[in-house]
N, C-alpha and C. Protein backbone atom coordinates (compact mmCIF):
# COMPACT_ATOMS: atom_id res chain seq x y z
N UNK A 1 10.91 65.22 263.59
CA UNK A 1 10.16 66.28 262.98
C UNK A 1 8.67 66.12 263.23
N UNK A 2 8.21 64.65 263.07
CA UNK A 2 6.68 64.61 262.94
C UNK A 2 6.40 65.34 264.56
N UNK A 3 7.38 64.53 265.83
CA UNK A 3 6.86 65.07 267.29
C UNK A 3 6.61 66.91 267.18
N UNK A 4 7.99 67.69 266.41
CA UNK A 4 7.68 69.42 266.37
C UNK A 4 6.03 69.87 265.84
N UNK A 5 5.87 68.61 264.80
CA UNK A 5 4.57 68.99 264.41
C UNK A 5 3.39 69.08 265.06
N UNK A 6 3.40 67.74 265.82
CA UNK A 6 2.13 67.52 266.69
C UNK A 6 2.34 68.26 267.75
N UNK A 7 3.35 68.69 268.06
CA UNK A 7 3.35 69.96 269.18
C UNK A 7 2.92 71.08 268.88
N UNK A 8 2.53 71.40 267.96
CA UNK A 8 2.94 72.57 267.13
C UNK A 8 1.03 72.75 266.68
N UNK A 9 0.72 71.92 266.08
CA UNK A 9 -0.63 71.67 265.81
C UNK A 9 -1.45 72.55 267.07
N UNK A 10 -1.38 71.84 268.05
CA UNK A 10 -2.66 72.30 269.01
C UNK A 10 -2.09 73.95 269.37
N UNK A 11 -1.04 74.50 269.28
CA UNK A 11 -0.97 75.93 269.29
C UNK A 11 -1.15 77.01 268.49
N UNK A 12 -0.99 76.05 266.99
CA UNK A 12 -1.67 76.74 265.83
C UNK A 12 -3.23 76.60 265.16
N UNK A 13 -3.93 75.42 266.43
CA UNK A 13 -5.22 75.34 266.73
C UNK A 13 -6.04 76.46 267.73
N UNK A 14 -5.39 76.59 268.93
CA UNK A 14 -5.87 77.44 269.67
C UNK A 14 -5.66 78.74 269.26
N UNK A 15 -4.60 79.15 268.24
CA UNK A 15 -4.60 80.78 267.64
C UNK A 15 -5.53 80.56 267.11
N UNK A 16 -6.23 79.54 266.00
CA UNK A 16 -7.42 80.39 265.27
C UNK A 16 -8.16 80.06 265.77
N UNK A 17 -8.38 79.56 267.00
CA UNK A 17 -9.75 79.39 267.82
C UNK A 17 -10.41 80.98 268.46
N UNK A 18 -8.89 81.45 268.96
CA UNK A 18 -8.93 82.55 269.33
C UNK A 18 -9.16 83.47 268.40
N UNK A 19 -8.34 83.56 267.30
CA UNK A 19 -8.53 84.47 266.91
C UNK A 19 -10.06 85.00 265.72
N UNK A 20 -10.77 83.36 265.69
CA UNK A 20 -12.32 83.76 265.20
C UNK A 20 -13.58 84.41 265.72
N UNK A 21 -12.95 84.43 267.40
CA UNK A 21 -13.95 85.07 268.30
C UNK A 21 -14.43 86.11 267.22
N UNK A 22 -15.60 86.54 267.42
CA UNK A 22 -16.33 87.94 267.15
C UNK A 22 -16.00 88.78 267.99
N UNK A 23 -15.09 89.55 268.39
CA UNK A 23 -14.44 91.01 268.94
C UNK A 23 -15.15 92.66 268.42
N UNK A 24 -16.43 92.89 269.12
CA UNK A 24 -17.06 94.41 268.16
C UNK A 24 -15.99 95.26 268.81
N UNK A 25 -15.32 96.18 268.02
CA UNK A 25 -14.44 97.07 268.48
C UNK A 25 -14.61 97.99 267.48
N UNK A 26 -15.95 98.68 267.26
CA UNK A 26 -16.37 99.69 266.61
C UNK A 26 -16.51 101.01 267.26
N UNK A 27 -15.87 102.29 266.78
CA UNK A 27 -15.63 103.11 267.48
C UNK A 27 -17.28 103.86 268.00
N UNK A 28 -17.14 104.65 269.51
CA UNK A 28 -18.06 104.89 270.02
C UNK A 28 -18.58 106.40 269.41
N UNK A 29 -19.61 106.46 269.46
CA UNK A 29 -20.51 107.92 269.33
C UNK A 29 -19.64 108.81 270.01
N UNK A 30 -18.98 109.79 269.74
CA UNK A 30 -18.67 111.03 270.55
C UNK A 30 -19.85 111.94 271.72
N UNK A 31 -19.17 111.71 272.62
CA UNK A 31 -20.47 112.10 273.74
C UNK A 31 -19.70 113.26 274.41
N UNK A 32 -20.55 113.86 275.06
CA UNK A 32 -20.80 115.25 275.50
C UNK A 32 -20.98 115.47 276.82
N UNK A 33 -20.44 116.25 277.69
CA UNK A 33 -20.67 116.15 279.12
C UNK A 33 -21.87 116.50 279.39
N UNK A 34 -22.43 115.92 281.05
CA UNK A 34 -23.46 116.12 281.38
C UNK A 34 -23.84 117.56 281.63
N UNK A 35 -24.79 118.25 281.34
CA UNK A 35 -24.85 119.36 281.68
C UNK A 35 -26.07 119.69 282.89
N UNK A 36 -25.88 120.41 283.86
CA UNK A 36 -26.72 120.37 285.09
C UNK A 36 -27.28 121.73 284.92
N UNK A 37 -28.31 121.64 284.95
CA UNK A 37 -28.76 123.05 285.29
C UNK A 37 -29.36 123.74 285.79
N UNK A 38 -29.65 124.60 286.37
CA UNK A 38 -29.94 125.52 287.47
C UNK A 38 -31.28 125.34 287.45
N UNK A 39 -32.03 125.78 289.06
CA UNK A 39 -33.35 125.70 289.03
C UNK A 39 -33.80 126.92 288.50
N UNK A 40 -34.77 127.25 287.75
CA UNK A 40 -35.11 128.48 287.37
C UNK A 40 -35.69 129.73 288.60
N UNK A 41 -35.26 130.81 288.69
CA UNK A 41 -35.55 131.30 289.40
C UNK A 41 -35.12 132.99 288.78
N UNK A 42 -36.04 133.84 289.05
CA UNK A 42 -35.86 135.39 287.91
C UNK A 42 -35.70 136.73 289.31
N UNK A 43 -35.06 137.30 288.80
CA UNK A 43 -35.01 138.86 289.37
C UNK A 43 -36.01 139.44 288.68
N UNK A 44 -36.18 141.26 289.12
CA UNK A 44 -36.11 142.13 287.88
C UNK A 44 -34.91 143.32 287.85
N UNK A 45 -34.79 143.47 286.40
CA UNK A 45 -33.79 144.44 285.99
C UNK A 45 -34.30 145.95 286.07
N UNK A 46 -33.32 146.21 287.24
CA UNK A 46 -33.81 147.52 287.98
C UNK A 46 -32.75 148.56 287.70
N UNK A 47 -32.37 149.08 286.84
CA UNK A 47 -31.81 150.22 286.48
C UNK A 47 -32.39 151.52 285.64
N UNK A 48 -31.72 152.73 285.93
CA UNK A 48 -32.40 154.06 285.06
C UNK A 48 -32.15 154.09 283.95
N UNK A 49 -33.24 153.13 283.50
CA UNK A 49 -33.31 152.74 281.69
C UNK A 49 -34.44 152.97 281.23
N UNK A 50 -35.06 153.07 280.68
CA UNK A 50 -36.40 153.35 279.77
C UNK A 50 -37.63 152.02 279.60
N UNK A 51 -37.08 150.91 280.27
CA UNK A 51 -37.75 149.49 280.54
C UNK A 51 -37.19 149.18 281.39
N UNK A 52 -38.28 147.66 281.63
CA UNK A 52 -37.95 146.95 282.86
C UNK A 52 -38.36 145.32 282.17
N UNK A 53 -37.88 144.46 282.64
CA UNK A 53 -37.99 143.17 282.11
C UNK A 53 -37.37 142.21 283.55
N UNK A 54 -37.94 140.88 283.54
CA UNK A 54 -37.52 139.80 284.36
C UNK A 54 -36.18 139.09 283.89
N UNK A 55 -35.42 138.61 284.74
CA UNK A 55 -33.95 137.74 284.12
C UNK A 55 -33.75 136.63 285.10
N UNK A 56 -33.16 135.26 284.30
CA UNK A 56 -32.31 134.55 285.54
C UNK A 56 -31.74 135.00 286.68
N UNK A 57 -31.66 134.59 287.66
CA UNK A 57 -30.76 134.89 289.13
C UNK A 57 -29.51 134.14 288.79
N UNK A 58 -29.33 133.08 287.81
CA UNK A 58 -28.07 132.56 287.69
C UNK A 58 -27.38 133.32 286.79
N UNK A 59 -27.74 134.49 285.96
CA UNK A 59 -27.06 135.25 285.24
C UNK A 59 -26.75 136.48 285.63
N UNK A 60 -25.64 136.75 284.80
CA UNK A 60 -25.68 138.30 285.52
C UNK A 60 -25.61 139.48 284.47
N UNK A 61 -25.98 140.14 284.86
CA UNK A 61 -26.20 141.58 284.03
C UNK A 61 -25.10 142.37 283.62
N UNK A 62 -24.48 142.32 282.54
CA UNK A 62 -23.18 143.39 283.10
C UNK A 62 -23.02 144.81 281.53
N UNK A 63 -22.61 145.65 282.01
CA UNK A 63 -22.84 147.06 281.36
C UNK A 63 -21.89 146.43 280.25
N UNK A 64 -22.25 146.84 278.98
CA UNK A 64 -21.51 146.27 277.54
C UNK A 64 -19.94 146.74 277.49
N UNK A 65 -19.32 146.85 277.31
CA UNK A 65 -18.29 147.15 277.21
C UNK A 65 -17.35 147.56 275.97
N UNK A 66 -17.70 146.74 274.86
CA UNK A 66 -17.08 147.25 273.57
C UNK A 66 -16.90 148.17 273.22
N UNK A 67 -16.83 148.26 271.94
CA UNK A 67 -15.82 149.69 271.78
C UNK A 67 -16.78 150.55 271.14
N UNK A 68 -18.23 149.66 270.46
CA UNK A 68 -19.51 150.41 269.71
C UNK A 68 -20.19 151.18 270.99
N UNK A 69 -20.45 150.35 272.09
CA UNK A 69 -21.31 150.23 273.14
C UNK A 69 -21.81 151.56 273.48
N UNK A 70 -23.08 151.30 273.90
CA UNK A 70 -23.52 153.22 273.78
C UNK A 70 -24.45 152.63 275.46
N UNK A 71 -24.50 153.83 275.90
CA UNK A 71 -25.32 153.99 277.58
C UNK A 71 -26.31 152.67 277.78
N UNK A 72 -27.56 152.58 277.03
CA UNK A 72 -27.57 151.33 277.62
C UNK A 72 -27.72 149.99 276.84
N UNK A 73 -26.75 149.63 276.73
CA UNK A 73 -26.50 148.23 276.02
C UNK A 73 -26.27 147.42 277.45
N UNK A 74 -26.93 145.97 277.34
CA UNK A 74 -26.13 145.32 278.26
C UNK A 74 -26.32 143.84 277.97
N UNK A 75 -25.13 143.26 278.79
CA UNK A 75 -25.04 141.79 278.22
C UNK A 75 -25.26 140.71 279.80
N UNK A 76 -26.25 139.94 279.31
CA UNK A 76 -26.77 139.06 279.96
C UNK A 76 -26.20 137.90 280.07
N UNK A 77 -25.20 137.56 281.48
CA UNK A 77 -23.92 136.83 280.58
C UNK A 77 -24.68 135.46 281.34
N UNK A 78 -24.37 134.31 280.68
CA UNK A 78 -24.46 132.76 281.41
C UNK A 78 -23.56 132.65 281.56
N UNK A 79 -22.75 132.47 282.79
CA UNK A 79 -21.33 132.30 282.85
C UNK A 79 -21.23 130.29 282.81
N UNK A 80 -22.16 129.97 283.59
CA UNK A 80 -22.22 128.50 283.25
C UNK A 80 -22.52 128.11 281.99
N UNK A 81 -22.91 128.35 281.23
CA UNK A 81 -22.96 128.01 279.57
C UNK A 81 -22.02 128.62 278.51
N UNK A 82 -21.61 129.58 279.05
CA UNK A 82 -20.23 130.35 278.31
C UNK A 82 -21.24 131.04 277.00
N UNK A 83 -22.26 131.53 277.43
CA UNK A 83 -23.03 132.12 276.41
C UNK A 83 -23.71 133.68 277.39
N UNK A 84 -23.82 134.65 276.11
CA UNK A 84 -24.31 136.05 276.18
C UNK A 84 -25.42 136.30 275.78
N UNK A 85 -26.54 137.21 275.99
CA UNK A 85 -27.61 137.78 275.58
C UNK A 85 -27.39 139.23 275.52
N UNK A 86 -27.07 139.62 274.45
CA UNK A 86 -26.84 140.51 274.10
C UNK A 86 -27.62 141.15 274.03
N UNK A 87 -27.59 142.57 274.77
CA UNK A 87 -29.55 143.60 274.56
C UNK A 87 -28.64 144.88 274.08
N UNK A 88 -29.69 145.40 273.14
CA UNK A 88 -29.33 146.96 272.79
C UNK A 88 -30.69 147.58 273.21
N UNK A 89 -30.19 148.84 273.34
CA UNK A 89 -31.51 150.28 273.53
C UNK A 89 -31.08 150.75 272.51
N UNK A 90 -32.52 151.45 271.48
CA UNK A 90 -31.81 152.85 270.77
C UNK A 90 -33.50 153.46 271.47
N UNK A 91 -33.55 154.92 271.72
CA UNK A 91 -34.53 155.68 271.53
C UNK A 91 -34.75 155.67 269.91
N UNK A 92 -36.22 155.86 269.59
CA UNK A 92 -36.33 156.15 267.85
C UNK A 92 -36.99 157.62 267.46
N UNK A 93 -36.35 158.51 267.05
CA UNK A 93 -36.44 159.48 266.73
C UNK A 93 -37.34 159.59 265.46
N UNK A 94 -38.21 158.70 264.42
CA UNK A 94 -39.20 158.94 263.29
C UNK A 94 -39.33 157.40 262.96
N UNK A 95 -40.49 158.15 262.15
CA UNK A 95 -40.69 156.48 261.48
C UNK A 95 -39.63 155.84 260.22
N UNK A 96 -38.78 156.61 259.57
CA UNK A 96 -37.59 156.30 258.37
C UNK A 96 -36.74 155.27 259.42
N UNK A 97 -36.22 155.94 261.01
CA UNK A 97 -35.51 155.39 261.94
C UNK A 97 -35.88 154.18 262.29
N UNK A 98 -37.11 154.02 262.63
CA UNK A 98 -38.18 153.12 263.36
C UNK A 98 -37.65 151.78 261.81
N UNK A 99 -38.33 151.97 261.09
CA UNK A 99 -38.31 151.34 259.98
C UNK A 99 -36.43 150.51 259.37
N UNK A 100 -36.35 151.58 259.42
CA UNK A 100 -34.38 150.96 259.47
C UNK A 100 -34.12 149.95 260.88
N UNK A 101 -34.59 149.96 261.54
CA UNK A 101 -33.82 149.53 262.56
C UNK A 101 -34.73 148.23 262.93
N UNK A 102 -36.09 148.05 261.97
CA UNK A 102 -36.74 146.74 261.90
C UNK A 102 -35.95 145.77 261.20
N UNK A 103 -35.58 146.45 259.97
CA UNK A 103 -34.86 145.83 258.94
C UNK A 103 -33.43 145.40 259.20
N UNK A 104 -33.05 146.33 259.83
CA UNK A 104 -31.29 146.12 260.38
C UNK A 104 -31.79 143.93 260.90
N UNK A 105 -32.47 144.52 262.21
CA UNK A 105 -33.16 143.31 262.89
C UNK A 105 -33.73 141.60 261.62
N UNK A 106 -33.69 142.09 261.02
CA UNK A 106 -34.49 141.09 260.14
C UNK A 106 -33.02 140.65 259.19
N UNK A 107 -32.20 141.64 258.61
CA UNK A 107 -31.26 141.33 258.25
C UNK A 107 -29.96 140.43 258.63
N UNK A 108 -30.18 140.51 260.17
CA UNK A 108 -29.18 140.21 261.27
C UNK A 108 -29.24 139.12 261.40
N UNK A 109 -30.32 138.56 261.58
CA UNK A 109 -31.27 137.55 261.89
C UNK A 109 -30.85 136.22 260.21
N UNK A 110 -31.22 137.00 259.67
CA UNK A 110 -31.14 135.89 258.04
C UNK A 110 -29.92 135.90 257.48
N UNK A 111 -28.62 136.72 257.92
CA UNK A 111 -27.62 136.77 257.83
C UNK A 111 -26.97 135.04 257.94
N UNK A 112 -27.51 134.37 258.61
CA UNK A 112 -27.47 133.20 259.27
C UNK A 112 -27.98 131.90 258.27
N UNK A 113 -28.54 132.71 257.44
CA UNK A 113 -29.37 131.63 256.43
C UNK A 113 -28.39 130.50 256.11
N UNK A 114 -26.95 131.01 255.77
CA UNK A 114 -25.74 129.95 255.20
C UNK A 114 -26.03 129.33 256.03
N UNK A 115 -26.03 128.83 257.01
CA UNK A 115 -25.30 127.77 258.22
C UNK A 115 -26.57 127.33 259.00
N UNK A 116 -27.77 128.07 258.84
CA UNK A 116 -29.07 127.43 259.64
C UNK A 116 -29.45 126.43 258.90
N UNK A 117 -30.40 125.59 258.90
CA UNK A 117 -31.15 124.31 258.58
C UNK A 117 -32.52 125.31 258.74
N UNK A 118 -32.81 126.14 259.60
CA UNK A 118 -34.29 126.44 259.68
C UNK A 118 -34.39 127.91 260.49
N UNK A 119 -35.37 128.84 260.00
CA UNK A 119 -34.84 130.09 260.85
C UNK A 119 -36.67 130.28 260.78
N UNK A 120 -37.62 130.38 262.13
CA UNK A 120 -39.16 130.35 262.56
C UNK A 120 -38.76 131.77 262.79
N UNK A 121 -39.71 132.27 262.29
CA UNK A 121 -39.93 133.66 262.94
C UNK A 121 -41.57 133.47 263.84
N UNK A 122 -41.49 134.20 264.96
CA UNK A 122 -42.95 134.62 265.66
C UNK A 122 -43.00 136.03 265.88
N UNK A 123 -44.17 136.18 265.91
CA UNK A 123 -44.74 137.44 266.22
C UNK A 123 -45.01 137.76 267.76
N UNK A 124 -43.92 139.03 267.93
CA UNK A 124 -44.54 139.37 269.75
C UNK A 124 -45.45 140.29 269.47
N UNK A 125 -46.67 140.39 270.29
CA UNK A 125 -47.68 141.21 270.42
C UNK A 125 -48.32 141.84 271.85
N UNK A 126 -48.16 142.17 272.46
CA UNK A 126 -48.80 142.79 274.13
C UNK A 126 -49.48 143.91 274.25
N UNK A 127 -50.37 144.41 273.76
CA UNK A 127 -51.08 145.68 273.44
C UNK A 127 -51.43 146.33 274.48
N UNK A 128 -51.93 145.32 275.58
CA UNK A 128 -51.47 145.74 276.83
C UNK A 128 -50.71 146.78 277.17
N UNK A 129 -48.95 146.65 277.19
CA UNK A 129 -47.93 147.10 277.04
C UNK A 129 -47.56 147.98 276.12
N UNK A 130 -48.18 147.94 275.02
CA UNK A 130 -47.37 148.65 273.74
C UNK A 130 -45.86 147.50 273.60
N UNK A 131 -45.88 147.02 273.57
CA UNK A 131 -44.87 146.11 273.48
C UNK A 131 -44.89 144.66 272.08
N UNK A 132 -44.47 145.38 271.25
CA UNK A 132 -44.57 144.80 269.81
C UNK A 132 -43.09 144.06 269.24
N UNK A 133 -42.97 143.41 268.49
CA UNK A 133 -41.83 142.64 267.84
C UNK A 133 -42.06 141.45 267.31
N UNK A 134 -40.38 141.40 267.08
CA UNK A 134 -40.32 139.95 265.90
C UNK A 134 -39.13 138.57 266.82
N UNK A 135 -39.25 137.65 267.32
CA UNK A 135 -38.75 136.75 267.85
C UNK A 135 -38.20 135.48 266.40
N UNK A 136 -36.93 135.45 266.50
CA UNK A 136 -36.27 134.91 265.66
C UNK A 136 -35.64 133.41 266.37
N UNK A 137 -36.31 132.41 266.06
CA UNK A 137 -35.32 131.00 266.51
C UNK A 137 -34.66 130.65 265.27
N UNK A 138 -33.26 130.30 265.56
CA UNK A 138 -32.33 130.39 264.26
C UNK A 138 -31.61 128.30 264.95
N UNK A 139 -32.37 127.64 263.64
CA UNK A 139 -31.40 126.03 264.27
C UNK A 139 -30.48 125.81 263.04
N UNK A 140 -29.33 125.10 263.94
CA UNK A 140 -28.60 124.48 262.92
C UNK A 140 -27.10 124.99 263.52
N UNK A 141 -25.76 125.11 262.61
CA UNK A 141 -24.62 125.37 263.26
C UNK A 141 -24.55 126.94 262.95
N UNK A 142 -25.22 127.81 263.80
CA UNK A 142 -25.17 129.54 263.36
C UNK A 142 -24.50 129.91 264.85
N UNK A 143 -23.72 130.91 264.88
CA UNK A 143 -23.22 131.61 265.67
C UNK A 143 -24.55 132.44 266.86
N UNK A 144 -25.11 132.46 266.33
CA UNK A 144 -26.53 132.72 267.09
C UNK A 144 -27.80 132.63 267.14
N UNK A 145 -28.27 131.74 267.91
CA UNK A 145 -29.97 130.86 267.87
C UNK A 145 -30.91 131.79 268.26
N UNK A 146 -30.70 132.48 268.84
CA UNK A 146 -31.68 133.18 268.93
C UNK A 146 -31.68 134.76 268.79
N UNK A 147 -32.87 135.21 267.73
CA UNK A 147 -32.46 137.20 267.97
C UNK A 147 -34.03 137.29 268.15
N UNK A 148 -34.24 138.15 268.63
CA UNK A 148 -35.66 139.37 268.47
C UNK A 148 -35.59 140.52 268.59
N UNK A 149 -36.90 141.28 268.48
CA UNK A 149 -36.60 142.88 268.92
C UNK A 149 -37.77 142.97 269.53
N UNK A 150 -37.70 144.01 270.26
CA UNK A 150 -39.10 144.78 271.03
C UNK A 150 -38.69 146.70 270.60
N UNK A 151 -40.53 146.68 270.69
CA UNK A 151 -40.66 148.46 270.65
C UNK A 151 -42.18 148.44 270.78
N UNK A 152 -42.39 149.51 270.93
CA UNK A 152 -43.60 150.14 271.03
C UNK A 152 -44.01 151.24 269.68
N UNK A 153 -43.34 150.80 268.62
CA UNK A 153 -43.86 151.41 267.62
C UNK A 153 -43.83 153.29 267.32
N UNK A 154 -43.32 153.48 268.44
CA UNK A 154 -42.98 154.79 268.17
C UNK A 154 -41.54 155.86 268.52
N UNK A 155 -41.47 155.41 270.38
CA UNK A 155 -40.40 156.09 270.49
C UNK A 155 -38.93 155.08 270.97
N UNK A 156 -39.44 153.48 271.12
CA UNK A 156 -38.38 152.62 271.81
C UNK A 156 -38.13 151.39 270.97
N UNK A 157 -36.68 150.84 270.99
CA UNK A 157 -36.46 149.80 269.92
C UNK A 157 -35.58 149.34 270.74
N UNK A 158 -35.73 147.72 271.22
CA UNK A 158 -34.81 147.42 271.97
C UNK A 158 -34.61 145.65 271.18
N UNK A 159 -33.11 145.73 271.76
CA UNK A 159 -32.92 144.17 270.57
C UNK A 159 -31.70 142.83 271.87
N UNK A 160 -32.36 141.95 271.23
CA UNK A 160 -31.32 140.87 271.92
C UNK A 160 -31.12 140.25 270.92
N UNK A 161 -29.99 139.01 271.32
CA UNK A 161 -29.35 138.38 270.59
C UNK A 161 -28.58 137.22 270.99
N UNK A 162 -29.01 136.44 270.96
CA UNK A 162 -27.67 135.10 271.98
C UNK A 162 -27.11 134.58 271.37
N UNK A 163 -25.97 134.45 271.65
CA UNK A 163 -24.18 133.74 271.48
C UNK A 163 -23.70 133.26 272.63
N UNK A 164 -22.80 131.90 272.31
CA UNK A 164 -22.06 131.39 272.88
C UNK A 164 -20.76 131.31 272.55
N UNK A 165 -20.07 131.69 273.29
CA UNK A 165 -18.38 131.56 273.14
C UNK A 165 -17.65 130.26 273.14
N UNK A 166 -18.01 129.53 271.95
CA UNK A 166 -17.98 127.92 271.39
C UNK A 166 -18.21 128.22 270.05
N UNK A 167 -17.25 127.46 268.93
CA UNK A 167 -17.65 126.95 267.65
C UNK A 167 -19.16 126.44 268.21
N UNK A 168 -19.85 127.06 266.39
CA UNK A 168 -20.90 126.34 266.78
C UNK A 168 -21.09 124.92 266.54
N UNK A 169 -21.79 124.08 267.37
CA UNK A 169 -22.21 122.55 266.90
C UNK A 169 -23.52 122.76 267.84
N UNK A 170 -24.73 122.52 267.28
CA UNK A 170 -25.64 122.55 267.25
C UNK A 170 -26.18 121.56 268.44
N UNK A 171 -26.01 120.26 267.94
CA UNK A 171 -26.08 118.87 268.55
C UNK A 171 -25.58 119.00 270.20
N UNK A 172 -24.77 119.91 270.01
CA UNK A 172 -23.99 119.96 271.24
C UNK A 172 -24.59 120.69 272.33
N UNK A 173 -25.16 121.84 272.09
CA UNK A 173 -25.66 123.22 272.10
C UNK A 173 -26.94 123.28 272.81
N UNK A 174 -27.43 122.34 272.03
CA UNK A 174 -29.32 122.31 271.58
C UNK A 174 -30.02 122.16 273.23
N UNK A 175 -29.32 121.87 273.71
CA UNK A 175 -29.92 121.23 275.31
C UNK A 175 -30.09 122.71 275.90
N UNK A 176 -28.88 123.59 275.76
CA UNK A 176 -28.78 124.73 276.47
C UNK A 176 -29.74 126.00 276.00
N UNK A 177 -29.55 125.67 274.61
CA UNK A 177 -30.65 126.90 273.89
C UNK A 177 -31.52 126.56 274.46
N UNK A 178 -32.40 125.29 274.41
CA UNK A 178 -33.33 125.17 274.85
C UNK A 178 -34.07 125.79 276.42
N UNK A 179 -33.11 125.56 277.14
CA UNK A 179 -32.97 126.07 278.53
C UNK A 179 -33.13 127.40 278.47
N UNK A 180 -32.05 128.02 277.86
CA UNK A 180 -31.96 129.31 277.60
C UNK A 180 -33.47 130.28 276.80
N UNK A 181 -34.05 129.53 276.07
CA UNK A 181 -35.08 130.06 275.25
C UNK A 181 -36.27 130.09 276.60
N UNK A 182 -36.21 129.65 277.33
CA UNK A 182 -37.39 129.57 278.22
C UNK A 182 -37.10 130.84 279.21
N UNK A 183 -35.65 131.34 279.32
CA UNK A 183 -35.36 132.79 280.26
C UNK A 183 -35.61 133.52 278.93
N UNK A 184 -35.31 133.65 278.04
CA UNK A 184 -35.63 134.87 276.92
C UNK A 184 -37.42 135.02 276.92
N UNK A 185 -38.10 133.97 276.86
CA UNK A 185 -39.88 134.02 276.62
C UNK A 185 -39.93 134.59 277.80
N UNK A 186 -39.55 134.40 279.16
CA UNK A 186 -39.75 134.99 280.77
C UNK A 186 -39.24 136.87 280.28
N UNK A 187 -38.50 136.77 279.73
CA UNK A 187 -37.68 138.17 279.41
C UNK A 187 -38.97 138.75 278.75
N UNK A 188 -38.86 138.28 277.43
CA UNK A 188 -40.09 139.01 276.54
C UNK A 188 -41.57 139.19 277.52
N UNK A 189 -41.91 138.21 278.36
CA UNK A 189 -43.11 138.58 278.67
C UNK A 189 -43.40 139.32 279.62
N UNK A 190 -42.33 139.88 280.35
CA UNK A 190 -42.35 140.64 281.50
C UNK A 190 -41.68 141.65 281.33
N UNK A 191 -41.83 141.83 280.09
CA UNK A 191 -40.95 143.23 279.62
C UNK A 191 -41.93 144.56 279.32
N UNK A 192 -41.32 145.30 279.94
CA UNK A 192 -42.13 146.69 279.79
C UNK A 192 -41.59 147.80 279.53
N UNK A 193 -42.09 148.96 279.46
CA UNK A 193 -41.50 150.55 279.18
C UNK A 193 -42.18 151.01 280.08
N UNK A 194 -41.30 151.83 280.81
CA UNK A 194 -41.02 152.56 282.02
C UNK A 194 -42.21 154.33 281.70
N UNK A 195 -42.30 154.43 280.38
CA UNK A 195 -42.59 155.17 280.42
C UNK A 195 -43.47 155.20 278.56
């Protein structure tokens, strides 16, 4: 019996030798694919619309389609980000109209309040242009980071809006808005009325 023992010893030595190692086997950060992205480079949006504005060359323009969708709505699609920029036209027929359709905009926008962390509003101004509005950055997990509107205060009201076709996660996101917010400021600043 004593020989099973002393045999026995140095194998029930080397298990807890082994088994005191320090082993970190703490689970990893959830990570996110690399995302590559395009060199910036802009068209302009040349159709018989009532404005004209600059856009990505990596996006494409396409006539709205839904079932609200009126003549010229159109959606500014990122097909590499799986995200939309949604633009509306209305002509504005008075100032009651003009005025509703600021507010619609402002409503749309704070609708978001549940789920944002932080919603900056800026002021667009181009007097230049006649080209006036409200630019909305919306952070946090909201279905849409960014809204604004443009008009000229009397007869034109035009609105965007970006979404991505993803639950939102923010963290996840944030790289692309970012990207993306720099073609919307190119949009806003080279945006004009035709007439």
């Amino acid at each position: 019996m004593k020989l099973k023992q002393l045999i026995c010893i140095p194998f029930v030595l080397l298990l807890f030798i082994t088994a005191c190692q320090d082993h970190d086997y703490s689970p990893k950060p959830k990570a996110y694919f690399r995302i590559m992205f395009p060199e910036k480079a802009y068209t302009a949006f040349s159709k018989p619309v009532p404005f004209t504005f600059k856009y990505p060359t990596y996006s494409v323009i396409e006539q709205d389609q839904s079932r609200d969708a009126q003549q010229n709505w159109y959606n500014l699609h990122f097909k590499q980000f799986n995200g939309f920029l949604h633009l509306t036209y209305y002509d504005v027929s008075g100032k009651s109209e003009y005025d509703e359709m600021v507010e619609d905009a402002r409503k749309l926008a704070f609708k978001h309040t549940i789920k944002a962390s932080a919603i900056d509003q800026k002021i667009i101004n181009y007097p230049d242009r006649k080209v006036y509005g409200i630019y909305y950055a919306i952070e946090g997990n909201t279905a849409s980071s960014v809204q604004f509107f443009l008009t000229d205060s009397a007869r034109h009201y035009f609105r965007g809006a970006l979404y991505f076709n993803e639950r939102p996660q923010y963290d996840s996101i944030e790289p692309v808005v970012k990207f993306i917010k720099k073609d919307i400021d190119t949009l806003i600043s080279t945006f004009r009325w035709k007439n």
